[in-house]
PDB file of N, CA and C in Angstrom:
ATOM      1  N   UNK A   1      89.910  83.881  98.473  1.00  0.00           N
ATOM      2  CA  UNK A   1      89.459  85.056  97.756  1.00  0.00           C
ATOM      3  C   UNK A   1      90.224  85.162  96.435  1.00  0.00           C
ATOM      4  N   UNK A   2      89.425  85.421  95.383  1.00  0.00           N
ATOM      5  CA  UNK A   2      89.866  85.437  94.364  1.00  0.00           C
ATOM      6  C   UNK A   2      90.715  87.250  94.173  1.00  0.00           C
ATOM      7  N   UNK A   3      91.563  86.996  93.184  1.00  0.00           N
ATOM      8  CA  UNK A   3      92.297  88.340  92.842  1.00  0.00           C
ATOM      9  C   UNK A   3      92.032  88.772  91.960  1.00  0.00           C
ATOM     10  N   UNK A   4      91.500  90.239  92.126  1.00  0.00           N
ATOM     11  CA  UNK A   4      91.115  91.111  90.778  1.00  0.00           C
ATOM     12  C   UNK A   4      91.559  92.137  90.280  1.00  0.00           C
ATOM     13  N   UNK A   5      92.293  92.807  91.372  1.00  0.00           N
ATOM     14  CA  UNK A   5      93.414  93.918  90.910  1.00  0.00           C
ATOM     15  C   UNK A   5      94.672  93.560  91.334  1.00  0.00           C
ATOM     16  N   UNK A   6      95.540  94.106  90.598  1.00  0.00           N
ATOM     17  CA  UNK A   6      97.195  93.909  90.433  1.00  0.00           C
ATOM     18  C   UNK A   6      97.758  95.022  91.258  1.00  0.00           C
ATOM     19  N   UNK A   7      97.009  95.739  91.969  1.00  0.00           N
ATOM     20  CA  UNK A   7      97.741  96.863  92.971  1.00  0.00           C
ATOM     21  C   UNK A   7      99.214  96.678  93.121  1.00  0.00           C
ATOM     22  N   UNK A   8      99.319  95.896  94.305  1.00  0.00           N
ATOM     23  CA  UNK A   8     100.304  95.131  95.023  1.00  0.00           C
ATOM     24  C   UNK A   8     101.490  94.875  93.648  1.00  0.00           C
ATOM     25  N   UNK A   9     101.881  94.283  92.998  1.00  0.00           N
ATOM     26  CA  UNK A   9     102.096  93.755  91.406  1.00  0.00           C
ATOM     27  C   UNK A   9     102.432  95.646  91.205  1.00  0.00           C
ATOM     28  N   UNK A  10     101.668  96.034  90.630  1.00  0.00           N
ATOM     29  CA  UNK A  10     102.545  97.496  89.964  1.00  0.00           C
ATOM     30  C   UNK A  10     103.240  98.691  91.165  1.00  0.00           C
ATOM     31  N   UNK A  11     102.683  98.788  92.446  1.00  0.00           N
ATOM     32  CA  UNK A  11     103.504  99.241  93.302  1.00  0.00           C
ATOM     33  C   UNK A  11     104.836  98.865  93.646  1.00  0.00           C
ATOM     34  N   UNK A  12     104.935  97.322  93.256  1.00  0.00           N
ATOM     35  CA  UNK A  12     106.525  96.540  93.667  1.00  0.00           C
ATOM     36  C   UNK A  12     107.291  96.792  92.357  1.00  0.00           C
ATOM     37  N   UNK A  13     106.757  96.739  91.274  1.00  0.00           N
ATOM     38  CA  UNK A  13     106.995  97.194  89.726  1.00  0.00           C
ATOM     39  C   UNK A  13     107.823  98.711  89.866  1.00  0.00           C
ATOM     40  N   UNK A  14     107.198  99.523  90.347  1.00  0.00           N
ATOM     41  CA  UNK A  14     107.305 101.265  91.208  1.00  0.00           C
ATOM     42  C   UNK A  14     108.141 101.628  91.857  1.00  0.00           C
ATOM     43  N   UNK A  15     108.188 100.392  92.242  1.00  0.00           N
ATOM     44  CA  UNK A  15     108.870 100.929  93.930  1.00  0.00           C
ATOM     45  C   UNK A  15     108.426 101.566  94.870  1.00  0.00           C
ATOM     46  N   UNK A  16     107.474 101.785  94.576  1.00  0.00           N
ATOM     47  CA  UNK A  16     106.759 102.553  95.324  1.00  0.00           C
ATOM     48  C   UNK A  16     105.414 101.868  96.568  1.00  0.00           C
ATOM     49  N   UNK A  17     105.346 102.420  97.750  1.00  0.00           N
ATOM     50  CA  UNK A  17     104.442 101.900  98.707  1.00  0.00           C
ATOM     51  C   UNK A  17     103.485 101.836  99.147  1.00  0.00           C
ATOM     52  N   UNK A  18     102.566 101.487  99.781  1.00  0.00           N
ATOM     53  CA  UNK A  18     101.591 101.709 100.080  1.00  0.00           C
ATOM     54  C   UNK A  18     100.998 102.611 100.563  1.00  0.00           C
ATOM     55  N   UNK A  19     101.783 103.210 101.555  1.00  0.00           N
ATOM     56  CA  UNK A  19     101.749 104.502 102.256  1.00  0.00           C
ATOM     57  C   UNK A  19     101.799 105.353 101.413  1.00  0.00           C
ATOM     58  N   UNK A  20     102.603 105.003 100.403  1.00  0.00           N
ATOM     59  CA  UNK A  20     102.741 106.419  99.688  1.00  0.00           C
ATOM     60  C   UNK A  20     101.561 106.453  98.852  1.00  0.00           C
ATOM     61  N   UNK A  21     101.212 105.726  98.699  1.00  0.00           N
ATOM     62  CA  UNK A  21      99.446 105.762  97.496  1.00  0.00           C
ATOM     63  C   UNK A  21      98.749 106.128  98.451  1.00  0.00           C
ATOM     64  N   UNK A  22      98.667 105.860  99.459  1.00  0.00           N
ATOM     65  CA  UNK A  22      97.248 106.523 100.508  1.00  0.00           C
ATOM     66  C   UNK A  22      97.746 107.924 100.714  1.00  0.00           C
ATOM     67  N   UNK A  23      98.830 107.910 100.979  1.00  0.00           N
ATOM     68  CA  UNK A  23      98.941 109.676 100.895  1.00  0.00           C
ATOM     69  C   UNK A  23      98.898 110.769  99.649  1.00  0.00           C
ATOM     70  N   UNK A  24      98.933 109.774  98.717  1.00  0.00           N
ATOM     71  CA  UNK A  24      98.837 110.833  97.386  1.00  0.00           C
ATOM     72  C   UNK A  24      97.286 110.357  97.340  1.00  0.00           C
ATOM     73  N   UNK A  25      97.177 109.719  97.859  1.00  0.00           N
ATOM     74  CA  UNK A  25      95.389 109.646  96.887  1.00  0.00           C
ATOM     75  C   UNK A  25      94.366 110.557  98.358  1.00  0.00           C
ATOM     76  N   UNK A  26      94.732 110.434  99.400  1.00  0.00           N
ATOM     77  CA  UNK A  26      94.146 111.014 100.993  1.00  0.00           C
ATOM     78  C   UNK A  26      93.155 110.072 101.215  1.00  0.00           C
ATOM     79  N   UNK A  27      94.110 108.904 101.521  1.00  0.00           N
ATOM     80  CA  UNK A  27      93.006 107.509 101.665  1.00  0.00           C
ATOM     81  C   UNK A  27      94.340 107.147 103.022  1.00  0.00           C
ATOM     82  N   UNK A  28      93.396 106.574 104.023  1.00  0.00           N
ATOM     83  CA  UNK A  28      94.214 105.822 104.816  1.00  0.00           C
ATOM     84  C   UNK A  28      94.855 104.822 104.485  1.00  0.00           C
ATOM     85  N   UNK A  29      95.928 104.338 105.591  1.00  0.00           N
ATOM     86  CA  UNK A  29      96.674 103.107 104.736  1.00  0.00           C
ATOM     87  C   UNK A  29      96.637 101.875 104.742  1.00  0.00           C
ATOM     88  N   UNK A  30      95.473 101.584 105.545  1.00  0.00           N
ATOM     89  CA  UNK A  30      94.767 100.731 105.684  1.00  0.00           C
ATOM     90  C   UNK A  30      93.853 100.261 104.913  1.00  0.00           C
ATOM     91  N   UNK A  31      92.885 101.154 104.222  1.00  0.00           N
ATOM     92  CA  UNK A  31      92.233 101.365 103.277  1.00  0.00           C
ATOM     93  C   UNK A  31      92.869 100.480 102.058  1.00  0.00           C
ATOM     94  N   UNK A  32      94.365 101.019 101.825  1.00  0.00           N
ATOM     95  CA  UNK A  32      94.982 100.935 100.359  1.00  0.00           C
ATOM     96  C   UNK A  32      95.877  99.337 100.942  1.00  0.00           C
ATOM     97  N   UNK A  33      96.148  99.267 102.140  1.00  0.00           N
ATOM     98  CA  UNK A  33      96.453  98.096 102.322  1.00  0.00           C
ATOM     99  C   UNK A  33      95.160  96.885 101.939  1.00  0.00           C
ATOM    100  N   UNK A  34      94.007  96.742 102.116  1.00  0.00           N
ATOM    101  CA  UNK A  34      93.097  95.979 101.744  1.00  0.00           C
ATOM    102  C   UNK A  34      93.137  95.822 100.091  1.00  0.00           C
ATOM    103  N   UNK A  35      92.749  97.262  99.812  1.00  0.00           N
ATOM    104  CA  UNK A  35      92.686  96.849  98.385  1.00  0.00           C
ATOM    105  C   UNK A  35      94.281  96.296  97.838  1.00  0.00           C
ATOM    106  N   UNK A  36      94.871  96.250  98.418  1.00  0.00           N
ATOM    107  CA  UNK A  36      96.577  95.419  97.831  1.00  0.00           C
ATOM    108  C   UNK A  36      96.136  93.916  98.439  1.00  0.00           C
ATOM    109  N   UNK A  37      95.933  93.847  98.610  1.00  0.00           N
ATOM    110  CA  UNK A  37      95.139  92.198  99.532  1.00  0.00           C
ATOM    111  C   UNK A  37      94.418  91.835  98.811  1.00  0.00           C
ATOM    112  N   UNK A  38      93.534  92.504  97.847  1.00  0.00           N
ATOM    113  CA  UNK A  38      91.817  91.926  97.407  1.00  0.00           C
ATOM    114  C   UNK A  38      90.935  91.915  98.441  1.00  0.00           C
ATOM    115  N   UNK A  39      91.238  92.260  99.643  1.00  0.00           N
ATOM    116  CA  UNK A  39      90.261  92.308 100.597  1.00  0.00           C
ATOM    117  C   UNK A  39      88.596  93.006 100.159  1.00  0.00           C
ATOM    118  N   UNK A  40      89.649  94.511  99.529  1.00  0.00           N
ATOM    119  CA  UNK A  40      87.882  94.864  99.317  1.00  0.00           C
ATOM    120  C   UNK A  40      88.474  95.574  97.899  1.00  0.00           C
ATOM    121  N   UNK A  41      87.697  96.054  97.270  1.00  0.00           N
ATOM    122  CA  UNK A  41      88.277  96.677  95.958  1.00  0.00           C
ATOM    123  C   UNK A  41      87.598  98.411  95.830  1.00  0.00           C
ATOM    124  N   UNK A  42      88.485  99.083  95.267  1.00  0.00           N
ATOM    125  CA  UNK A  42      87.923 100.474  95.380  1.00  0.00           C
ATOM    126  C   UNK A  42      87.318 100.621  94.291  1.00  0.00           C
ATOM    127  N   UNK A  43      86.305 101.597  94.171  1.00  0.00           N
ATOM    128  CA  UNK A  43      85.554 102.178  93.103  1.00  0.00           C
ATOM    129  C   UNK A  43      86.154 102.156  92.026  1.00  0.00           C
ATOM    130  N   UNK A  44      85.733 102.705  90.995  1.00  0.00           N
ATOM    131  CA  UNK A  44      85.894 102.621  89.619  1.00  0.00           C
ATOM    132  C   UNK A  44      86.744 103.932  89.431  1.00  0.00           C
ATOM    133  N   UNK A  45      85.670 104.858  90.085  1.00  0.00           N
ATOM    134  CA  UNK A  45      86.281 106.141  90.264  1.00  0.00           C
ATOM    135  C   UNK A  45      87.909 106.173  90.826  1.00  0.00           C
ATOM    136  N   UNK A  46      87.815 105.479  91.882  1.00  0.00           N
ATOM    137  CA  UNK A  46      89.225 105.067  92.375  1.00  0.00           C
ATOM    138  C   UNK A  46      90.146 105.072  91.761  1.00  0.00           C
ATOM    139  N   UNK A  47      89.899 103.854  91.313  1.00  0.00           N
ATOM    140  CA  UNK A  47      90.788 103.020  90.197  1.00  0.00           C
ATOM    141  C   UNK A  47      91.296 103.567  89.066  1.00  0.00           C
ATOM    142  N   UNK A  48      90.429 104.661  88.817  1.00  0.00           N
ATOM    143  CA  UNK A  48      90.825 106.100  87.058  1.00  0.00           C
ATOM    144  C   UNK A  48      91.878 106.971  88.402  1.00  0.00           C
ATOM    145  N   UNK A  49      91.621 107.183  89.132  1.00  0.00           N
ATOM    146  CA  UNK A  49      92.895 108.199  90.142  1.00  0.00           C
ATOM    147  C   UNK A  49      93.995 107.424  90.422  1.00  0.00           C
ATOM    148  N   UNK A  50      93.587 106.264  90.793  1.00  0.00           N
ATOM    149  CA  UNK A  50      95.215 105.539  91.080  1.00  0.00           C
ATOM    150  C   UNK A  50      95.667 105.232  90.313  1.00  0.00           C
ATOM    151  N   UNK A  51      95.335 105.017  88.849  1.00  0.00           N
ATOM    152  CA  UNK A  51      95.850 104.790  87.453  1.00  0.00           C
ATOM    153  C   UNK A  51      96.808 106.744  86.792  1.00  0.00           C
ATOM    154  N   UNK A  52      96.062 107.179  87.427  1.00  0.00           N
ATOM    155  CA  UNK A  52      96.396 108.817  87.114  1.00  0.00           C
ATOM    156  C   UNK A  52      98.087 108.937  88.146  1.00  0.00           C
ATOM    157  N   UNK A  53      97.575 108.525  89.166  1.00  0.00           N
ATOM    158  CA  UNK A  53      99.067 108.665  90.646  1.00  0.00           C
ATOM    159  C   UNK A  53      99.924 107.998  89.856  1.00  0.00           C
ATOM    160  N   UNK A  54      99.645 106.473  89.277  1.00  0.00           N
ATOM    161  CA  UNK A  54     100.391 106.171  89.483  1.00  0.00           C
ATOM    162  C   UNK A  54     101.496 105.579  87.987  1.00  0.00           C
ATOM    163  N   UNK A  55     100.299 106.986  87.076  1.00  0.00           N
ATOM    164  CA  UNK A  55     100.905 107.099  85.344  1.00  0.00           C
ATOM    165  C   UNK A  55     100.939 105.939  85.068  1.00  0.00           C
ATOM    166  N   UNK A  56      99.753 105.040  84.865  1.00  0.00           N
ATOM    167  CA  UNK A  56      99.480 103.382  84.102  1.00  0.00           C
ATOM    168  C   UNK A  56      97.775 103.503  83.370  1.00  0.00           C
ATOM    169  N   UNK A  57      97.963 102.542  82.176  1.00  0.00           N
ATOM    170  CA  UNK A  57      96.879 102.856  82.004  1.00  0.00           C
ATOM    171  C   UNK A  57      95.401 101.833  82.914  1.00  0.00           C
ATOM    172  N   UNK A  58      94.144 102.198  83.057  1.00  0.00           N
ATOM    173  CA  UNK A  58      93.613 101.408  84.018  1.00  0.00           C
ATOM    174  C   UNK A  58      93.721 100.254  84.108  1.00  0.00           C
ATOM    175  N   UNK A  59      93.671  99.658  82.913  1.00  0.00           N
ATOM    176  CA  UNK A  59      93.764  98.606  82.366  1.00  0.00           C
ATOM    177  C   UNK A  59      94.787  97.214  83.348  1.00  0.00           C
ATOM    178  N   UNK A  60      96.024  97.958  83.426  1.00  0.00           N
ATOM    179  CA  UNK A  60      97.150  97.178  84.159  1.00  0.00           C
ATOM    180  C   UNK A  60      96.931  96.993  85.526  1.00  0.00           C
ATOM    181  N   UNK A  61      96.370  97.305  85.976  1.00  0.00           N
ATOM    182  CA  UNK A  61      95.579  97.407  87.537  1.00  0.00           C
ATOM    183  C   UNK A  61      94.821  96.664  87.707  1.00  0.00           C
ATOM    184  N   UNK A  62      94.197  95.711  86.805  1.00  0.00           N
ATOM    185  CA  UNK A  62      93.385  94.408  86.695  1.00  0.00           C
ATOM    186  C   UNK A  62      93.808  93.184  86.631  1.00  0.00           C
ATOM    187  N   UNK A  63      93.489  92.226  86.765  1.00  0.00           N
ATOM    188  CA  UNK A  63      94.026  90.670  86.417  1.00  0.00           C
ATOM    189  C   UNK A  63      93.235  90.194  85.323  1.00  0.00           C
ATOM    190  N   UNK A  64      93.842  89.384  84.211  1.00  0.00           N
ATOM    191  CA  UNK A  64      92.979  89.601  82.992  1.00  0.00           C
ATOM    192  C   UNK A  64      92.390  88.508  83.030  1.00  0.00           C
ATOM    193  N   UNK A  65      90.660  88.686  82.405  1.00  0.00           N
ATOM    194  CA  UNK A  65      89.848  87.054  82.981  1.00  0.00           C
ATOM    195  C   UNK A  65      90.160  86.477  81.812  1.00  0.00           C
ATOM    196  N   UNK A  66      91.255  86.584  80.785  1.00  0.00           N
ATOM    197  CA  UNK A  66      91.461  86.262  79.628  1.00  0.00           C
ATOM    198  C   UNK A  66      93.108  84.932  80.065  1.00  0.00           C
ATOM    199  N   UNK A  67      92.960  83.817  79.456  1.00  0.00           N
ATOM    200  CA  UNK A  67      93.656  83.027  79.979  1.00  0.00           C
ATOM    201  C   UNK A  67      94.931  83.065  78.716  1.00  0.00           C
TER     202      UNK A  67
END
């Protein structure tokens, strides 16, 4: 599986955990564990809130298809 968000990457950046993003966002942690995997990826909508939690702009939350 290819990787498309940097979740995982700015939470370790943070310090901050997984658990703790599912509880500030009221997402299970399972949920937020996948999307730290690439398993599945969250909405767009998502992605503007966890950029908001987690004060970055959306942008950094991506992997760039730019080499």
């Amino acid at each position: 599986m290819k990787d498309i968000n940097r979740l995982k990457v700015v939470l370790v950046e943070q310090k901050r955990t997984g658990k703790w993003l599912a509880e500030a966002l009221g997402k299970d942690v399972a949920t937020v564990s996948r999307w730290c995997s690439n398993v599945i990826q969250p909405s767009v909508e998502t992605f503007v809130r966890i950029a908001e939690v987690l004060d970055v702009d959306v942008r950094e939350l991506f992997v760039s298809t730019k080499k």
